[in-house]
Protein backbone atom coordinates (compact mmCIF):
# COMPACT_ATOMS: atom_id res chain seq x y z
CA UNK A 1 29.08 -54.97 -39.35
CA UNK A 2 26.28 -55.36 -37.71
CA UNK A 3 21.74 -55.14 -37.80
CA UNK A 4 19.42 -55.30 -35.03
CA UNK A 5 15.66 -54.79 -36.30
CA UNK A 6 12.32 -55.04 -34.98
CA UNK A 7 9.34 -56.23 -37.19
CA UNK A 8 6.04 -54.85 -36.62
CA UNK A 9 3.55 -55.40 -33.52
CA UNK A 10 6.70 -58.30 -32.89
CA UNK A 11 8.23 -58.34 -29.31
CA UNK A 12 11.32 -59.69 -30.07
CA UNK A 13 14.65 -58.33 -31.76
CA UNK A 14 16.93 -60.50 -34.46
CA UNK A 15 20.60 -59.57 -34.11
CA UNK A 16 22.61 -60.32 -37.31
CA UNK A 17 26.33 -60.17 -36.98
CA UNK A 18 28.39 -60.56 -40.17
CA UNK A 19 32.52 -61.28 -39.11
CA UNK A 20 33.98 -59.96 -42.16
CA UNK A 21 33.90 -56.15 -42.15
CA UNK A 22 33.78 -55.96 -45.89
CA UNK A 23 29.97 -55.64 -47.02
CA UNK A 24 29.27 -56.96 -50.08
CA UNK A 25 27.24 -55.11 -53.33
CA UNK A 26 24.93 -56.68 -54.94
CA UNK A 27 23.27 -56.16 -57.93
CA UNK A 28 19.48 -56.41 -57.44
CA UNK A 29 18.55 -58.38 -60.63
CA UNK A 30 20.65 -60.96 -58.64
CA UNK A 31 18.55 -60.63 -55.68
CA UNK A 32 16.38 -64.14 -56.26
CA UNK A 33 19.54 -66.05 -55.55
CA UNK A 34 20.43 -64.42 -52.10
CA UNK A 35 19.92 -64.32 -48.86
CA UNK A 36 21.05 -61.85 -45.93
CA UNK A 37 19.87 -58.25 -44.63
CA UNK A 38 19.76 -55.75 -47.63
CA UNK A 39 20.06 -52.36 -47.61
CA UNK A 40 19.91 -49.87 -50.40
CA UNK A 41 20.17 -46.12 -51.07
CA UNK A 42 17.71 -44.07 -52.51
CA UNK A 43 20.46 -43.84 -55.41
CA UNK A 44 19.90 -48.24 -56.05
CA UNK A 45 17.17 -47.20 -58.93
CA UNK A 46 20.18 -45.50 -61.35
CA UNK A 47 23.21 -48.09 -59.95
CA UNK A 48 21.12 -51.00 -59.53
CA UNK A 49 23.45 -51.94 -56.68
CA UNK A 50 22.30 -52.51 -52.96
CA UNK A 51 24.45 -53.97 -49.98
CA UNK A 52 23.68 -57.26 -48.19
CA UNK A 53 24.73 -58.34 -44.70
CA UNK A 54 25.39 -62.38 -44.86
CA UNK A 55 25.20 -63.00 -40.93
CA UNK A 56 27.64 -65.70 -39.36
CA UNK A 57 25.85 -64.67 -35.79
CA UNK A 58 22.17 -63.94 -35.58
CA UNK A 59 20.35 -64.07 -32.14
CA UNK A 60 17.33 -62.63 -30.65
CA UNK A 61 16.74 -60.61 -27.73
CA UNK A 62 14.11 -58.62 -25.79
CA UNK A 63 16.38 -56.23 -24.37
CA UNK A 64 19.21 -55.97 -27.08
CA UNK A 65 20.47 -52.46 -26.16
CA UNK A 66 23.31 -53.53 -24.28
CA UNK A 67 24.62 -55.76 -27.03
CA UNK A 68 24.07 -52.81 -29.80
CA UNK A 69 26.32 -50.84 -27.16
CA UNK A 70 28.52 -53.58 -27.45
CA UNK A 71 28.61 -54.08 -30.97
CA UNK A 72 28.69 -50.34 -31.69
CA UNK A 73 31.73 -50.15 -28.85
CA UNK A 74 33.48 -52.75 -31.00
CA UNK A 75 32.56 -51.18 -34.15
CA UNK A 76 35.12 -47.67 -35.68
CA UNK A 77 31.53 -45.85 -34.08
CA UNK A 78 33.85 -42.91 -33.16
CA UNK A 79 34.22 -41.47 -36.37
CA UNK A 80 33.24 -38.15 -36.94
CA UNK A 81 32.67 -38.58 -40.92
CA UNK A 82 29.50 -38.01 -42.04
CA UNK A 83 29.62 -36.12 -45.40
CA UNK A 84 26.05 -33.84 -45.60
CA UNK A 85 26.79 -30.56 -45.04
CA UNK A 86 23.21 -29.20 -46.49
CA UNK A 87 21.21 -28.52 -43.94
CA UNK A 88 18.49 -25.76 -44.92
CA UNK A 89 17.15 -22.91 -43.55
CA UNK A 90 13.35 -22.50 -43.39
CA UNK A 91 13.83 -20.00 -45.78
CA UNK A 92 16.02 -22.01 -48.37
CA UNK A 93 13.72 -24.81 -47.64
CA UNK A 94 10.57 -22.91 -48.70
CA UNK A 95 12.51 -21.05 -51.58
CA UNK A 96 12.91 -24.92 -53.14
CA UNK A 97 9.28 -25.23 -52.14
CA UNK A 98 8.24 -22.45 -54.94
CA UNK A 99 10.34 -23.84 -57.01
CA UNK A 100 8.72 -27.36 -57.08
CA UNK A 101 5.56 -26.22 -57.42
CA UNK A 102 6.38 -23.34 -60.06
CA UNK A 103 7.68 -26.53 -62.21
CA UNK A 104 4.75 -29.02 -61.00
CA UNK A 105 2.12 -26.01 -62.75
CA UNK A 106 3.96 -26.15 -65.62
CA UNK A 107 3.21 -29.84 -66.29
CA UNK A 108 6.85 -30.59 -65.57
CA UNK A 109 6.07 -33.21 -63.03
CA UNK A 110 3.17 -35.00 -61.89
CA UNK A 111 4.55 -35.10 -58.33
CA UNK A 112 7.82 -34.83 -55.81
CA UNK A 113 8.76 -35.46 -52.82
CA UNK A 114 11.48 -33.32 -51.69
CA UNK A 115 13.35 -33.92 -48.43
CA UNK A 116 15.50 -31.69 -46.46
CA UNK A 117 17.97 -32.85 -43.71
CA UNK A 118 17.54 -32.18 -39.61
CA UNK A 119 20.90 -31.48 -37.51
CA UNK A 120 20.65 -32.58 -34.09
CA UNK A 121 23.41 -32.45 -32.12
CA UNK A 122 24.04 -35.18 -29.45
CA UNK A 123 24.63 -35.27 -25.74
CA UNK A 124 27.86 -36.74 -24.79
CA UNK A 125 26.01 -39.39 -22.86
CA UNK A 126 23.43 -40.46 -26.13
CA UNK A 127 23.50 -44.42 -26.16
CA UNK A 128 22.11 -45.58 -29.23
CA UNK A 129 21.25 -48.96 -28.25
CA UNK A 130 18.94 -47.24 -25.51
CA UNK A 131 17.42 -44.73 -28.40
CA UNK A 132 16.61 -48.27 -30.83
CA UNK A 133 15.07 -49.58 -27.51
CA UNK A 134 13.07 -46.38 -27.30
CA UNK A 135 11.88 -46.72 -30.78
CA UNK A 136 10.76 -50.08 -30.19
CA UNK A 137 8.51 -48.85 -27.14
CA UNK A 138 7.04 -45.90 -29.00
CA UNK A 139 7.01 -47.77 -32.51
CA UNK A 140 5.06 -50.61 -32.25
CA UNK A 141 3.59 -50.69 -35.79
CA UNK A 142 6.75 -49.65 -37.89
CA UNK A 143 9.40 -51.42 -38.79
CA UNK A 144 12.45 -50.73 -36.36
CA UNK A 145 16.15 -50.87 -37.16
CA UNK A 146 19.82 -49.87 -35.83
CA UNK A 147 22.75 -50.76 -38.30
CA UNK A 148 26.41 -49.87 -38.40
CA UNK A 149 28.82 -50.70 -41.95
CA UNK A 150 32.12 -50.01 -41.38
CA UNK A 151 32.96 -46.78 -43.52
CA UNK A 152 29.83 -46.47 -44.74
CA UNK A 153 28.18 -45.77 -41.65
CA UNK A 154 25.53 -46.22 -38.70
CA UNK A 155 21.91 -45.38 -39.00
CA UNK A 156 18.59 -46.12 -37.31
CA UNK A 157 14.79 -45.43 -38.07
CA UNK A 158 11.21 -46.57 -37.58
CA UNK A 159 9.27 -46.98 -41.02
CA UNK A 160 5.84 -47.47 -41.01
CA UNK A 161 6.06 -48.75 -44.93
CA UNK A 162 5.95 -51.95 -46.88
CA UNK A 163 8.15 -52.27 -49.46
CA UNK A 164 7.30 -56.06 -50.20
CA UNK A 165 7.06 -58.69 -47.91
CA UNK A 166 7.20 -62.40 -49.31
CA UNK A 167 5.75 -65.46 -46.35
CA UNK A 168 4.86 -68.85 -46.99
CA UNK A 169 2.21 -68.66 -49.61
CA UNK A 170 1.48 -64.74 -51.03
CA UNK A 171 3.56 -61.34 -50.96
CA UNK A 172 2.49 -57.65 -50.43
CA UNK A 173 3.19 -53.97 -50.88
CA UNK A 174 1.13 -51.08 -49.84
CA UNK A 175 0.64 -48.05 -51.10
CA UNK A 176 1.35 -45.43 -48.93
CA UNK A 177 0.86 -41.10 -48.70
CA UNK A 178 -0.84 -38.64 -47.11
CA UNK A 179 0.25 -37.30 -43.80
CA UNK A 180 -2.23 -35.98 -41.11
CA UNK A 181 -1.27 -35.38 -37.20
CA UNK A 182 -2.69 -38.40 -35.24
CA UNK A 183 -5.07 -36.20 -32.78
CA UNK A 184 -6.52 -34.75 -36.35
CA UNK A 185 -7.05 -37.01 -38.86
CA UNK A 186 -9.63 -35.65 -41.82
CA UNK A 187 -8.41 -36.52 -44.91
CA UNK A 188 -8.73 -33.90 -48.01
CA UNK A 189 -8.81 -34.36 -51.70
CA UNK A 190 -5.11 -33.67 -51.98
CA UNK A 191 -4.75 -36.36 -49.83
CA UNK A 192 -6.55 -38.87 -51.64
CA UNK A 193 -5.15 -37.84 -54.87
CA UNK A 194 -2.01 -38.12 -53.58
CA UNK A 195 -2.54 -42.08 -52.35
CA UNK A 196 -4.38 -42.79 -55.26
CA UNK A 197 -1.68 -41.68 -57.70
CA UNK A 198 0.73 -44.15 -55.71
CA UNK A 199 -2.12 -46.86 -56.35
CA UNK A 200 -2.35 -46.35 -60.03
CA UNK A 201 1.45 -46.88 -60.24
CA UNK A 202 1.96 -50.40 -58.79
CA UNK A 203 -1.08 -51.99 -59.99
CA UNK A 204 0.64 -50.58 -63.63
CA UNK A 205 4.16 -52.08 -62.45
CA UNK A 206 2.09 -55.26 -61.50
CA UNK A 207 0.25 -55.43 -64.74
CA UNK A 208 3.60 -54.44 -66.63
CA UNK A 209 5.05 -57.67 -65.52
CA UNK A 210 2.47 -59.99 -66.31
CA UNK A 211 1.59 -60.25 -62.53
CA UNK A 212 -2.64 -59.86 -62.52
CA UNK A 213 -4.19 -61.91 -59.60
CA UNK A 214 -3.85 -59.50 -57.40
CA UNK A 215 -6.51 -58.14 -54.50
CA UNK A 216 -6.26 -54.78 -53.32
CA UNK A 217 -7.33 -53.44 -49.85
CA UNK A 218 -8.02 -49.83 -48.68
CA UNK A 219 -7.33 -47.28 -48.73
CA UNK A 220 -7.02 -47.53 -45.24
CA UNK A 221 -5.88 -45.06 -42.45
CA UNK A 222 -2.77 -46.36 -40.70
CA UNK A 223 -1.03 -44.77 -37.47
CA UNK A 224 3.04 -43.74 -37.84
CA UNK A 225 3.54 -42.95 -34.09
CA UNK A 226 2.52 -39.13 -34.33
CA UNK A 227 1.19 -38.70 -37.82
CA UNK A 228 -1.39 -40.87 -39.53
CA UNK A 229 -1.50 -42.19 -43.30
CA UNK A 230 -3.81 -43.49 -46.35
CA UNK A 231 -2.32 -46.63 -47.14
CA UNK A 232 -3.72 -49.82 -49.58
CA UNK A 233 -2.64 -52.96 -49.64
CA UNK A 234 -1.88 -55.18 -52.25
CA UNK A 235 -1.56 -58.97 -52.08
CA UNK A 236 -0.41 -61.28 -54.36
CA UNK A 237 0.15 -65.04 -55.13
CA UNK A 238 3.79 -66.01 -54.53
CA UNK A 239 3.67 -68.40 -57.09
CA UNK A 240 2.75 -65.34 -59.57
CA UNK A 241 6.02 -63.57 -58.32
CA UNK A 242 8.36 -66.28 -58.98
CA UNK A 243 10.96 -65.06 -61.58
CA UNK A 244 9.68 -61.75 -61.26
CA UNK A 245 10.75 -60.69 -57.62
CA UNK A 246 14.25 -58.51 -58.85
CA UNK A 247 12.38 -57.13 -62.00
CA UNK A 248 9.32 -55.97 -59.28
CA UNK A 249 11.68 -54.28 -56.62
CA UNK A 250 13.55 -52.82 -60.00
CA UNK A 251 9.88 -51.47 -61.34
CA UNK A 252 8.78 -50.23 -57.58
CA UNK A 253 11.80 -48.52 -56.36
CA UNK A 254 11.18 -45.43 -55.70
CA UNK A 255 7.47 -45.02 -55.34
CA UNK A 256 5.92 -42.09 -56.11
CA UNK A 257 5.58 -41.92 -52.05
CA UNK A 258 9.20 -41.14 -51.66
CA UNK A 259 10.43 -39.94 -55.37
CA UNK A 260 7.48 -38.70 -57.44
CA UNK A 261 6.05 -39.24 -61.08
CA UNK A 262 6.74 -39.80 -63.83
CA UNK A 263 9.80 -42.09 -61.97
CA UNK A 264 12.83 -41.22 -63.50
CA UNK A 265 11.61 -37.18 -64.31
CA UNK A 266 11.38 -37.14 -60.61
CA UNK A 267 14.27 -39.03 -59.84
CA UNK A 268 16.86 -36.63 -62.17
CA UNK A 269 14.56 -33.22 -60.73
CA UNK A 270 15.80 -34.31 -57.23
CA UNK A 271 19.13 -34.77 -57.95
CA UNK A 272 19.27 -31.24 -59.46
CA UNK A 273 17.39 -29.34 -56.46
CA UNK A 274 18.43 -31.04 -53.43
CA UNK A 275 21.79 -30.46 -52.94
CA UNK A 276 22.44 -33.43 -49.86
CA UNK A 277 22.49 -37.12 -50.58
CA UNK A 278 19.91 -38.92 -49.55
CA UNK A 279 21.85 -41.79 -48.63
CA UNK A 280 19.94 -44.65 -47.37
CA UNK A 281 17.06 -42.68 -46.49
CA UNK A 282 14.11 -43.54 -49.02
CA UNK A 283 15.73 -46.50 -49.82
CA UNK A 284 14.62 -49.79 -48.93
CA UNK A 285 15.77 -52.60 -46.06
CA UNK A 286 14.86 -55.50 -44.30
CA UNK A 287 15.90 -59.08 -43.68
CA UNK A 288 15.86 -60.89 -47.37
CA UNK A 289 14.79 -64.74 -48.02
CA UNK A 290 15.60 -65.98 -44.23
CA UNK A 291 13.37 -68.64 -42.87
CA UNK A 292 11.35 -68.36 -45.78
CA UNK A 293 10.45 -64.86 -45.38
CA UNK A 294 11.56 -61.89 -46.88
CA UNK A 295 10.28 -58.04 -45.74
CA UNK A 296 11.77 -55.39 -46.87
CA UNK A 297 10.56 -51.87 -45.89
CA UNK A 298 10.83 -48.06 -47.64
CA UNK A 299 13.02 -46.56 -45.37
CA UNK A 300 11.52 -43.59 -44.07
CA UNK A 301 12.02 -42.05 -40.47
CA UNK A 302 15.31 -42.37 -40.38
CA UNK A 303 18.66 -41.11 -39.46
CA UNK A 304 22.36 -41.20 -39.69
CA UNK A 305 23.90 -41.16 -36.71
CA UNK A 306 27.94 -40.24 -35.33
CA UNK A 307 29.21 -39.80 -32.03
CA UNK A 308 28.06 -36.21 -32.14
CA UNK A 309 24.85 -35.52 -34.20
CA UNK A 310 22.61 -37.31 -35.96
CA UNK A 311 21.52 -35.85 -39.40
CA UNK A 312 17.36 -36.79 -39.47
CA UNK A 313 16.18 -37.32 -43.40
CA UNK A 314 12.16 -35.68 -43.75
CA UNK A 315 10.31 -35.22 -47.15
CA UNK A 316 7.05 -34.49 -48.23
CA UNK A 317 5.23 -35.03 -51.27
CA UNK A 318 4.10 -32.08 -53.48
CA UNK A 319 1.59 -32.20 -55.93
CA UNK A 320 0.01 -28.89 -57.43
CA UNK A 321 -2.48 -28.53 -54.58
CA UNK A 322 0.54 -28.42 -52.01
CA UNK A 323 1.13 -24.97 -49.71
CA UNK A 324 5.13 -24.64 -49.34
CA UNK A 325 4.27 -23.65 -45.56
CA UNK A 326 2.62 -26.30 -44.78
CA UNK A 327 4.90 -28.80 -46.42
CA UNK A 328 7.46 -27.42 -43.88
CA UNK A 329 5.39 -28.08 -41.33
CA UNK A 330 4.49 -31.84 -42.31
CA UNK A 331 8.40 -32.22 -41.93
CA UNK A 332 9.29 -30.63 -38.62
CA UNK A 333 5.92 -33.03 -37.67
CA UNK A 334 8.03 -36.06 -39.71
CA UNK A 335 11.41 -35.53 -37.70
CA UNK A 336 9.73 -35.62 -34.28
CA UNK A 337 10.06 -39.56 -34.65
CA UNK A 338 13.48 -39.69 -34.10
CA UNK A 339 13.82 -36.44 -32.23
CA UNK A 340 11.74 -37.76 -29.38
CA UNK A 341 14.18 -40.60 -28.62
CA UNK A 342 17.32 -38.12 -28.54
CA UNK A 343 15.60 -35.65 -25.61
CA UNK A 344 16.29 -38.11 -23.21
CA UNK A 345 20.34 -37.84 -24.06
């Protein structure tokens, strides 16, 4: 098992190798007593459980795709398992579409994000280590990442969004929605609504736990390589965190940016219409309490990967203001992230 990730604007790449190939579970109300890479599926809010990479290797490099060809050549990378079969039409997609927002009039929901799955197949010469090294020269800003578990599987992505990040002396989270093309970026009420209602929710976790000195920035417009974002930030004293740091990732996971609200409503209505597993897409990752930092990111923009195709996980949030068409559209827009590194191949 392997991770190689990129943290924003940074040049260099960590490499964490673990020599075991068994990858431990963890449950996340344990999480103030570990340390290691953590990784965990949409699914972690209902199981509570989330996997963790202890590294006995870690390195860094500025040109690491030859060693994630290595590691991935090492690795059982031929296998030809991965278990979504859903991919949707435009027309299925849309049909859901009607369905969400039939159910969002009707005061069922708040909001949702629904996500639908993109099939690309790949070239027999596709190196992955040279598509993460792509990532990291388009990607900048976002969080970049390959990773391979032995039968659970490889992925990669680019996420442009704080989950919570912990340094020296404060953490932060963001809130983060709204999607606009980068060359046109005029942001609409339903845009603002839709941040706003992610706002509303963590400073209500925050005050839930006791946790009130808090400062909040924004909103904010922030580039995702070919869309753009509203996003606020929120810092906090790490001092006011301590104790609390499981029971906040417990109370924040999923955010209305990649589930909807009310949390669990939207969390059981996506498990009824979307008929693929979302895996570790909208999840959250990142390198956990190593040299005194943690930063652990939504993962969004991402993608599983085999030897053949690579199944691309886009959503989009709805809210009663939402056109199915153009929801479609937001996600073909979404998937060009990790399309653009596969045309090459």
């Amino acid at each position: 098992p392997f991770v190689a990730y990129r943290l924003p604007w940074k040049q260099e790449v960590t490499i964490l190798v673990q020599k075991s190939s068994s990858i431990k579970s963890i449950d996340l109300d344990d999480i103030e007593s570990l340390s290691g890479f953590i990784m965990a599926p949409f699914e972690s809010v209902q199981t509570k459980k989330a996997y963790i990479l202890k590294p006995d290797i870690i390195f860094t490099s500025f040109t690491p795709f030859r060693e994630v060809e290595k590691l991935l050549s090492m690795a059982d990378q031929v296998t030809k398992n991965m278990q979504n079969k859903n991919i949707w039409s435009k027309e299925t997609y849309l049909e859901k579409a009607n369905t969400v927002l039939m159910d969002l009039k009707k005061n069922k929901l708040q909001k949702l994000v629904l996500s639908r799955i993109v099939e690309k197949e790949l070239k027999v010469n596709f190196e992955p280590g040279d598509a993460f090294a792509m990532l990291n020269e388009q990607y900048e800003h976002s969080f970049n990442y390959i990773f391979h578990l032995p039968s659970i599987g490889s992925w990669m992505g680019a996420t442009p969004e704080t989950f919570l990040r912990i340094n020296n002396s404060v953490a932060e989270t963001v809130s983060l929605a709204g999607t606009k093309p980068a060359d046109y970026i005029e942001w609409t009420l339903k845009e603002r609504r839709e941040q706003a209602i992610v706002t509303d929710f963590i400073s209500y976790e925050l005050d839930k736990l006791g946790i009130i000195n808090y400062k909040i920035d924004g909103p904010d417009t922030v580039m995702a390589g070919n869309v753009a974002h509203l996003s606020s930030k929120f810092t906090i004293s790490k001092k006011d965190l301590k104790g609390k740091a499981g029971k906040l990732i417990r109370s924040l996971h999923p955010t209305p940016a990649i589930c909807g609200l009310p949390k669990n409503e939207a969390f059981e209505y996506i498990l009824q219409i979307e008929d693929h597993d979302r895996k570790f897409y909208a999840g959250f990752l990142g390198p956990w309490q190593m040299n005194g930092h943690s930063d652990l990111f939504v993962n969004l923009r991402c993608a599983e990967f085999d030897s053949s195709k690579m199944h691309i996980f886009v959503g989009g949030g709805f809210t009663t203001s939402s056109v199915a068409e153009s929801e479609w559209e937001e996600t073909v827009h979404k998937s060009k992230t990790l399309l653009s590194v596969t045309e090459n191949f």
